[in-house]
Protein backbone atom coordinates (compact mmCIF):
# COMPACT_ATOMS: atom_id res chain seq x y z
CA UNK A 1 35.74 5.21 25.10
CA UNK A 2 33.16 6.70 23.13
CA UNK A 3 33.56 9.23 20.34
CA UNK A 4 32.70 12.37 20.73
CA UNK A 5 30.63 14.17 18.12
CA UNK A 6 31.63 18.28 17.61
CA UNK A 7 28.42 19.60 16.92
CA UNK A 8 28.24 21.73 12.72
CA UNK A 9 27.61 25.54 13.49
CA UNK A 10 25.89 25.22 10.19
CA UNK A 11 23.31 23.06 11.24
CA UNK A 12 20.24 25.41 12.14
CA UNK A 13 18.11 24.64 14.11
CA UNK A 14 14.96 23.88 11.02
CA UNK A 15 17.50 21.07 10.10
CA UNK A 16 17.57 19.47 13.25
CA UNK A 17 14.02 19.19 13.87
CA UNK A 18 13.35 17.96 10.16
CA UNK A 19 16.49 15.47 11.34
CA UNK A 20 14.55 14.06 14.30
CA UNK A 21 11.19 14.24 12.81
CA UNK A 22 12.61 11.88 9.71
CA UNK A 23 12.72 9.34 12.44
CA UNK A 24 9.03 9.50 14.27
CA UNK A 25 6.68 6.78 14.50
CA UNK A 26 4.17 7.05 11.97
CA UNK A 27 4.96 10.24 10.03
CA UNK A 28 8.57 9.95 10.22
CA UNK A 29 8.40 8.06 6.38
CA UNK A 30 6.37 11.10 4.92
CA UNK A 31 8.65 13.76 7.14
CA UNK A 32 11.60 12.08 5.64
CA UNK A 33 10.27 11.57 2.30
CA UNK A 34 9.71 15.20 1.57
CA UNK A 35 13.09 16.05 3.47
CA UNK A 36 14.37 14.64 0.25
CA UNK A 37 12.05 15.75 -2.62
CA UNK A 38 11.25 19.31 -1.14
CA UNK A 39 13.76 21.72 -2.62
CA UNK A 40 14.43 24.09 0.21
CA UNK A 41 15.38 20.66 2.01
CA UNK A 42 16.96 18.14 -0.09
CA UNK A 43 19.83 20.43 -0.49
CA UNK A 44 20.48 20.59 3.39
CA UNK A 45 23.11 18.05 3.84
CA UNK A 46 22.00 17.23 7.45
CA UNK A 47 18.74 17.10 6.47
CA UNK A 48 19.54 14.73 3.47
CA UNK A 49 21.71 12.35 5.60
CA UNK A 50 18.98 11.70 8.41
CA UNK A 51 16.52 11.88 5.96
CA UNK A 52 18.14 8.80 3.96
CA UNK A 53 19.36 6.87 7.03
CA UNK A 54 15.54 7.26 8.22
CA UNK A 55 14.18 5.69 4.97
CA UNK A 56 16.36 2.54 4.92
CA UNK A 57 14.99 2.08 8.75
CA UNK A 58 11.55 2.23 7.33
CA UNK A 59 12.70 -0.20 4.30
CA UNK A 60 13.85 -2.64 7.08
CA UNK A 61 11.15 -2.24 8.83
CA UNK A 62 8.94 -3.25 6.24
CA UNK A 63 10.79 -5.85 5.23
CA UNK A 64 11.17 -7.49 8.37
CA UNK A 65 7.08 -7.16 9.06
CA UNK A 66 6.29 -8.83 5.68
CA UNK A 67 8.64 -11.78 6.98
CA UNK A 68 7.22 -11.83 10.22
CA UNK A 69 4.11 -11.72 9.21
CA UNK A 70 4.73 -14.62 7.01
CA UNK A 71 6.43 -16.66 9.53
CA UNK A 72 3.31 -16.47 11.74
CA UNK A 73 1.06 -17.53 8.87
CA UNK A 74 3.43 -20.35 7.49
CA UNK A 75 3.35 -21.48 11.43
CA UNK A 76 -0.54 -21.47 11.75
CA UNK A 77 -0.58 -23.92 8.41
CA UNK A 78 2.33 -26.08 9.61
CA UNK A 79 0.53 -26.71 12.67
CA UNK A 80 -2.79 -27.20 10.82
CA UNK A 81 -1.05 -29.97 8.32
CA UNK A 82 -0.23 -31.54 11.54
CA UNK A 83 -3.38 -31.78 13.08
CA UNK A 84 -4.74 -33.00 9.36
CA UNK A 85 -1.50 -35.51 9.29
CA UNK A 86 -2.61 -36.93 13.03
CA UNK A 87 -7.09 -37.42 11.29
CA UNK A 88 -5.53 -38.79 8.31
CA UNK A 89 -3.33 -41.45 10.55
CA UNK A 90 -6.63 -42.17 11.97
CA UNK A 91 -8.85 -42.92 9.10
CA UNK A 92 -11.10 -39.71 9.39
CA UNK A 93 -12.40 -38.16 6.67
CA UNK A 94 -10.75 -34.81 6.21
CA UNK A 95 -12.22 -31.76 5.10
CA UNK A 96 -10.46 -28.07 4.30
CA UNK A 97 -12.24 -24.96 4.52
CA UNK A 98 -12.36 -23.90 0.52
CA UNK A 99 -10.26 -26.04 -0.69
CA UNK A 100 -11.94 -28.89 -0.52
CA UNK A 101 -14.96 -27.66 -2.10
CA UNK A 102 -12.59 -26.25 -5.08
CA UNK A 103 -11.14 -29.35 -5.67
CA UNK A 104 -14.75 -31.26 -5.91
CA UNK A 105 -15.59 -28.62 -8.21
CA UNK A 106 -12.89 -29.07 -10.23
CA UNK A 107 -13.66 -32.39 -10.41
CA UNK A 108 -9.99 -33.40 -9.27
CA UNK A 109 -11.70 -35.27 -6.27
């Protein structure tokens, strides 16, 4: 069974459409932000709630991009060490884009 929610008479109609607004794709952070610096609307308790509950989606959201984002690089380089572990294993002489020219200048090779 689900619960049933009983709808606040004192929730006006302004508060639910800064509610749902906290939560839209690409302005929902700023909607939400100013839901809870803006006077007239921090003190709205609906308002407030959504508004919170909307920034610690865009917190996780962040959060999980940056990993992502680092997964997919870290994969790229694992599968490049690879492909440089399979040359080396074959006597080639190996040569990184930057890096290799930084360590000849730094005289380390």
């Amino acid at each position: 069974m689900t619960e049933q929610t009983v709808i606040d008479p004192g929730i006006t109609q302004d508060d639910r459409l800064w509610a749902m607004l906290s939560y839209a794709p690409l302005i929902g952070f700023w909607v939400a932000l100013y839901g809870l610096l803006a006077e007239d609307k921090k003190t709205r308790p609906y308002i407030k709630t959504n508004a919170v509950q909307a920034m610690a989606i865009y917190v996780v959201i962040a959060v999980t991009s940056i990993v992502a984002v680092g997964l997919c690089i870290a994969s790229v380089i694992w599968i490049y060490q690879i492909m440089l572990m399979i040359k080396a294993n074959k006597g080639e002489e190996i040569t990184i884009p930057v890096i290799t020219d930084f360590c000849k200048k730094q005289n380390w090779i």
